[in-house]
PDB file of N, CA and C in Angstrom:
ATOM      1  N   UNK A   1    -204.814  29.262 160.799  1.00  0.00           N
ATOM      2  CA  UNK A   1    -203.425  29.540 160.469  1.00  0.00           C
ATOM      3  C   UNK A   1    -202.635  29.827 161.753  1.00  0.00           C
ATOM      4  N   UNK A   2    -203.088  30.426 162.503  1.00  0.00           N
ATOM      5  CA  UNK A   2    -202.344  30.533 164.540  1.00  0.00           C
ATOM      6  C   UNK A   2    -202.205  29.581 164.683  1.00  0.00           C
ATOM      7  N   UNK A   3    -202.882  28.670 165.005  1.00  0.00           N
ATOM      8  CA  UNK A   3    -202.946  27.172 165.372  1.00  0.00           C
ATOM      9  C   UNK A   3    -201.618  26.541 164.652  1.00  0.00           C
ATOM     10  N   UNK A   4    -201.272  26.322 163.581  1.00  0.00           N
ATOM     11  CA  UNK A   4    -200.009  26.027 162.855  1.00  0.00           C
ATOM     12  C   UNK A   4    -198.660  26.868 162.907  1.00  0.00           C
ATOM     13  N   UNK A   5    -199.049  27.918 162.865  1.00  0.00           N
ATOM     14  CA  UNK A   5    -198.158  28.678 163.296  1.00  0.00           C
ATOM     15  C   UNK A   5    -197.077  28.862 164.744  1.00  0.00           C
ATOM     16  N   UNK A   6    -198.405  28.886 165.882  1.00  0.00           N
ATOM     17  CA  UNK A   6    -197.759  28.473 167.256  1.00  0.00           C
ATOM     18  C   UNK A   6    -197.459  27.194 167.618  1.00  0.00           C
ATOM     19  N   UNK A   7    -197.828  26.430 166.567  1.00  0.00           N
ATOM     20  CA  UNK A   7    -197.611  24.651 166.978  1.00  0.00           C
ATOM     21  C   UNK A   7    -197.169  23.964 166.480  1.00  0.00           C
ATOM     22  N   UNK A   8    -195.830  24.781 165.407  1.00  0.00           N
ATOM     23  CA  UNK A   8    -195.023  23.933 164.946  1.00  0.00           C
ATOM     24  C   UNK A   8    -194.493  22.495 164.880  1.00  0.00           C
ATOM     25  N   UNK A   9    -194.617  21.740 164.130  1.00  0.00           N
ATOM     26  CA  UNK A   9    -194.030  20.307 164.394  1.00  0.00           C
ATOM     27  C   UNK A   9    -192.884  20.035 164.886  1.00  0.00           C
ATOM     28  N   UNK A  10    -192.163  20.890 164.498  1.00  0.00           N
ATOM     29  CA  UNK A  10    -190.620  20.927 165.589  1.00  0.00           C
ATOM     30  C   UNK A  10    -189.650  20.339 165.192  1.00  0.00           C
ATOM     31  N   UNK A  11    -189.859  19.300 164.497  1.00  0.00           N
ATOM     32  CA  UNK A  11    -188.750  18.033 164.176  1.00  0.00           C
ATOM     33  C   UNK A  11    -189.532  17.242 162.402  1.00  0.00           C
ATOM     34  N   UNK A  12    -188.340  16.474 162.534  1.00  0.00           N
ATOM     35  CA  UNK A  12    -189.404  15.305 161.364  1.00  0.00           C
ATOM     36  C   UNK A  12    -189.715  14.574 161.656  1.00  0.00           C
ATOM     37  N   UNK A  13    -190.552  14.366 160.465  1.00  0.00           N
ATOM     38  CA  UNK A  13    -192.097  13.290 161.071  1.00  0.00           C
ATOM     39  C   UNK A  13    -191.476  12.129 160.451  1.00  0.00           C
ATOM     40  N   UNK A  14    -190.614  11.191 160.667  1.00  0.00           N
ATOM     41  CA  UNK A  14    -190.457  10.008 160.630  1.00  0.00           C
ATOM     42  C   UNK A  14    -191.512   8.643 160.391  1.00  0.00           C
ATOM     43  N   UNK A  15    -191.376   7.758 159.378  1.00  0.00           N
ATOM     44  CA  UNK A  15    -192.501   7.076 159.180  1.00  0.00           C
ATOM     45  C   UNK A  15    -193.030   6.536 160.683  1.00  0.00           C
ATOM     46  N   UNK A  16    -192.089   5.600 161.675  1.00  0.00           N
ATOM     47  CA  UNK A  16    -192.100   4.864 163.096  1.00  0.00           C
ATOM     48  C   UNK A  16    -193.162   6.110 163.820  1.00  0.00           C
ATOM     49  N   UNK A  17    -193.341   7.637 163.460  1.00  0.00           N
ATOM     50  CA  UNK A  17    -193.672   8.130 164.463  1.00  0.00           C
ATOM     51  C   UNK A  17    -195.787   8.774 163.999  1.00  0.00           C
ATOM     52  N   UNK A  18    -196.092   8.527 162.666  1.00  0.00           N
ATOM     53  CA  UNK A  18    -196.890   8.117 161.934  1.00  0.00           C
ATOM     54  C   UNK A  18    -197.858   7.221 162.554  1.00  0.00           C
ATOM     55  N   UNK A  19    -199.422   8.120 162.606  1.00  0.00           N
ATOM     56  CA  UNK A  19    -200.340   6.733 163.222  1.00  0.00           C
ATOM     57  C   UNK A  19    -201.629   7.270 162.337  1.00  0.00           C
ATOM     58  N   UNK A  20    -202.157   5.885 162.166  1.00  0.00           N
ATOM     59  CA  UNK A  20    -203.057   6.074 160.753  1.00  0.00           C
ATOM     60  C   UNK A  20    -204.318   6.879 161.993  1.00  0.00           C
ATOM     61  N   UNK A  21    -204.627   7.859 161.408  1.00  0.00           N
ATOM     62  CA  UNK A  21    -206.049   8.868 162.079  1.00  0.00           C
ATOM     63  C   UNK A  21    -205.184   9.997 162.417  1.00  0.00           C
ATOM     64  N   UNK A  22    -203.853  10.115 162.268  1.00  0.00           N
ATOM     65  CA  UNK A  22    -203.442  11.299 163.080  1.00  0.00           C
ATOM     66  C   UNK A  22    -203.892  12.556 162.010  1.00  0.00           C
ATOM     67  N   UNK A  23    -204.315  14.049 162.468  1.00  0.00           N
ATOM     68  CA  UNK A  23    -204.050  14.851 161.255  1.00  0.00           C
ATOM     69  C   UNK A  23    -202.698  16.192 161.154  1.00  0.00           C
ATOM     70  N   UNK A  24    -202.220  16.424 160.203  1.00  0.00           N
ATOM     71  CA  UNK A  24    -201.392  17.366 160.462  1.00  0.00           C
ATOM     72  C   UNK A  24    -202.096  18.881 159.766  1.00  0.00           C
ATOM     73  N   UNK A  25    -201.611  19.569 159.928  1.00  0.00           N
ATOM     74  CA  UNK A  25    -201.803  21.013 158.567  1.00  0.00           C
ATOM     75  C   UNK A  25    -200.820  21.325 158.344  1.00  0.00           C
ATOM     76  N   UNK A  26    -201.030  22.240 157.270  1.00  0.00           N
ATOM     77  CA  UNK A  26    -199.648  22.951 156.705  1.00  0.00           C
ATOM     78  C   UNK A  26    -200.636  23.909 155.723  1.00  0.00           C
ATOM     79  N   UNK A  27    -199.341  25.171 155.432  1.00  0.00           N
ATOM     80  CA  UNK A  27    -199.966  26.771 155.130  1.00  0.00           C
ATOM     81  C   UNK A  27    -199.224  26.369 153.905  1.00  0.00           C
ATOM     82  N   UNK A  28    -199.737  26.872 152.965  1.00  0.00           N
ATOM     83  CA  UNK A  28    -198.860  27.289 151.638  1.00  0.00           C
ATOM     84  C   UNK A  28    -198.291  28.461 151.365  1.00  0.00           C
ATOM     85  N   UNK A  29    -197.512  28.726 150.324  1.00  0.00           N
ATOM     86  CA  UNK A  29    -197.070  29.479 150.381  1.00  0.00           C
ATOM     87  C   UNK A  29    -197.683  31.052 149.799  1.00  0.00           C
ATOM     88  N   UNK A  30    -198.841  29.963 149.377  1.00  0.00           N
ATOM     89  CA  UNK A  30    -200.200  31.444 148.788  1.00  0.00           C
ATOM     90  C   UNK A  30    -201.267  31.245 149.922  1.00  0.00           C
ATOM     91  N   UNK A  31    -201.133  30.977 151.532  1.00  0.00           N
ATOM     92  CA  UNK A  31    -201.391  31.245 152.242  1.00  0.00           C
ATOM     93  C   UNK A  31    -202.806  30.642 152.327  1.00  0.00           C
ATOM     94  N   UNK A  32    -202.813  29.165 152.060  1.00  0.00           N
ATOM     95  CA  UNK A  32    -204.174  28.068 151.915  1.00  0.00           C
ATOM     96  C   UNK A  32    -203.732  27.132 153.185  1.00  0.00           C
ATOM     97  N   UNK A  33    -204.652  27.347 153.590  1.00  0.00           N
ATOM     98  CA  UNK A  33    -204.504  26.161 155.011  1.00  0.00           C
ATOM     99  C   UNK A  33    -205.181  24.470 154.641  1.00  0.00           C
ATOM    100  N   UNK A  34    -203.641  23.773 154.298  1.00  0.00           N
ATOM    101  CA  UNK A  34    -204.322  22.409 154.267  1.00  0.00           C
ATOM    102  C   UNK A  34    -204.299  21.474 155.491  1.00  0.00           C
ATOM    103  N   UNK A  35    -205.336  20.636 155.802  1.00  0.00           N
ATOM    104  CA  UNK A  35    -205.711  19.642 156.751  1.00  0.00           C
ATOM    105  C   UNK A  35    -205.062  18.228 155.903  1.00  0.00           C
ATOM    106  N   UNK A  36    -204.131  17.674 156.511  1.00  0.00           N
ATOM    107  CA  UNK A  36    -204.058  16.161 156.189  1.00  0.00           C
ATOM    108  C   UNK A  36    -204.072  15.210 157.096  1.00  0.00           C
ATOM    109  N   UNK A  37    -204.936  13.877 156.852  1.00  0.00           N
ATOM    110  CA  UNK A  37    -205.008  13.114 157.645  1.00  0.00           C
ATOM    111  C   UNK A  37    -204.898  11.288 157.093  1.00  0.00           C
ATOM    112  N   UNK A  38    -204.013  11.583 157.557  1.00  0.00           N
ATOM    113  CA  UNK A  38    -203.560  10.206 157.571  1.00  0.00           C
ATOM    114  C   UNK A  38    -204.665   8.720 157.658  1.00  0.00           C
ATOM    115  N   UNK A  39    -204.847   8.028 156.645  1.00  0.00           N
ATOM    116  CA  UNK A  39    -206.106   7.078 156.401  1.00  0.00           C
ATOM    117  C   UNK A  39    -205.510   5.488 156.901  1.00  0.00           C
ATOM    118  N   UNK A  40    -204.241   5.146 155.884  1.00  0.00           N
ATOM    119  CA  UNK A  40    -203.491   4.046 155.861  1.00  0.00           C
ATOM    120  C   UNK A  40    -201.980   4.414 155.709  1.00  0.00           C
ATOM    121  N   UNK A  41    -201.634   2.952 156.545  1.00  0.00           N
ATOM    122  CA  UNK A  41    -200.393   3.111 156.617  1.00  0.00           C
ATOM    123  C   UNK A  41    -199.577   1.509 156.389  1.00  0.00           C
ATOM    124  N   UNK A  42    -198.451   1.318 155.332  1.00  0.00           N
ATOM    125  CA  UNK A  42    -197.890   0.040 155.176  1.00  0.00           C
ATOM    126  C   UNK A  42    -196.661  -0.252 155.704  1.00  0.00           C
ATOM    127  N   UNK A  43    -196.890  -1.092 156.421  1.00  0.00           N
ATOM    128  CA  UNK A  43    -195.134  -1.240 156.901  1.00  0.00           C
ATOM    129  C   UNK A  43    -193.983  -2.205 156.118  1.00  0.00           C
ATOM    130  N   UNK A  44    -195.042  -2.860 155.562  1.00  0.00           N
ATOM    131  CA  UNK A  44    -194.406  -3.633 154.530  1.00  0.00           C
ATOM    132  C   UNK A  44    -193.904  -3.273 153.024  1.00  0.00           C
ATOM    133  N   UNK A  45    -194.558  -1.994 152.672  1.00  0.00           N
ATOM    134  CA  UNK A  45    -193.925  -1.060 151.392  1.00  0.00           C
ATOM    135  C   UNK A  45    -193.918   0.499 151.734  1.00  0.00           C
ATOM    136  N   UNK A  46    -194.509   0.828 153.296  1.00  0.00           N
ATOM    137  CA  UNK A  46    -193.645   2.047 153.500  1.00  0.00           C
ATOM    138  C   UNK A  46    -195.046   3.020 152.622  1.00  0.00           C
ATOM    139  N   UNK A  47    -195.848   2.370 152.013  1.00  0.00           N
ATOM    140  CA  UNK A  47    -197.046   3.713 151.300  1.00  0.00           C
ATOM    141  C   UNK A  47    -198.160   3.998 152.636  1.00  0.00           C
ATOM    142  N   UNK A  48    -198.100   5.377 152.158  1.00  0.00           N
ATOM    143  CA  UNK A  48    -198.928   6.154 152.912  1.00  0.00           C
ATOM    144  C   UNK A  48    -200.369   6.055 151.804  1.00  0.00           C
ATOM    145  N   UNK A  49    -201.561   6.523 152.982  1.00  0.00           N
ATOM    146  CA  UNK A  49    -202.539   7.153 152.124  1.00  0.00           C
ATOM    147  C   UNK A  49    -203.197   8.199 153.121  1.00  0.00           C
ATOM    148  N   UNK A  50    -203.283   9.421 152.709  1.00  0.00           N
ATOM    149  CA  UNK A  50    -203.740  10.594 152.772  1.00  0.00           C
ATOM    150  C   UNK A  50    -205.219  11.197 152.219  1.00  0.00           C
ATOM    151  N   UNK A  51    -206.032  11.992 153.380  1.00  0.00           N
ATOM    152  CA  UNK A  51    -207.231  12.978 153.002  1.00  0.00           C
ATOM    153  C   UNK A  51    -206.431  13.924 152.851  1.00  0.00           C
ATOM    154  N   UNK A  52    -207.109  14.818 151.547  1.00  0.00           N
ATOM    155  CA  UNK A  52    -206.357  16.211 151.682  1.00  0.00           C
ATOM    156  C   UNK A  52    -207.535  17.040 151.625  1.00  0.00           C
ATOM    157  N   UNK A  53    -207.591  18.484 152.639  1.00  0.00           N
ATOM    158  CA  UNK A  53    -208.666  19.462 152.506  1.00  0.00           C
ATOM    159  C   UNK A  53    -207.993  20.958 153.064  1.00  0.00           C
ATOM    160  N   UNK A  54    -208.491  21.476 151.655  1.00  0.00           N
ATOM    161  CA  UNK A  54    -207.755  22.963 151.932  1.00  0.00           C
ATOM    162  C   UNK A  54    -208.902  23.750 151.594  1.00  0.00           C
ATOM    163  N   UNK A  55    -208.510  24.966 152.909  1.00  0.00           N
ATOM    164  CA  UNK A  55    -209.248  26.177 153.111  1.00  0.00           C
ATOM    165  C   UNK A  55    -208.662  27.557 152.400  1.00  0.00           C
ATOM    166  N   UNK A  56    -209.604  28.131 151.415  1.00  0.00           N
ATOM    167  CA  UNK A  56    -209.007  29.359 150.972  1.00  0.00           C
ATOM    168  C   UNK A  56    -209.120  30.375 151.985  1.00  0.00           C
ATOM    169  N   UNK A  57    -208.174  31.284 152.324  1.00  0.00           N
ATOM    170  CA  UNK A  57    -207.928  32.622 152.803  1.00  0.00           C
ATOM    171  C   UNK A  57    -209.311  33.439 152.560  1.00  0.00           C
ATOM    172  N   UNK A  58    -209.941  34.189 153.108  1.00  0.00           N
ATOM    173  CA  UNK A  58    -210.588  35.674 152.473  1.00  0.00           C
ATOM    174  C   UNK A  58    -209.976  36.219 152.647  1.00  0.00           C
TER     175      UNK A  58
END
């Protein structure tokens, strides 16, 4: 959760800036740390495909 916290994305993530293997995280708001990583990407209809893996809090 530091790690996301101090390393804000800063801006938006624009599809052009999108590369299939990249991963991002993000915290919820009940404080679950998810990992997403980007699998596929279409430029021709714009669909994404996504891993999703979330860590519960103790």
């Amino acid at each position: 959760m530091d790690a996301v916290n101090l390393n804000p994305l800063g801006s938006s993530l624009t599809f052009a800036r999108m590369r299939t293997g990249m991963g991002l995280c993000v915290v919820t708001e009940d404080h679950q740390v998810v990992h997403l990583r980007l699998l596929r990407k279409s430029a021709a209809t714009h669909a994404l495909t996504w891993t999703a893996t979330a860590c519960v809090q103790g």
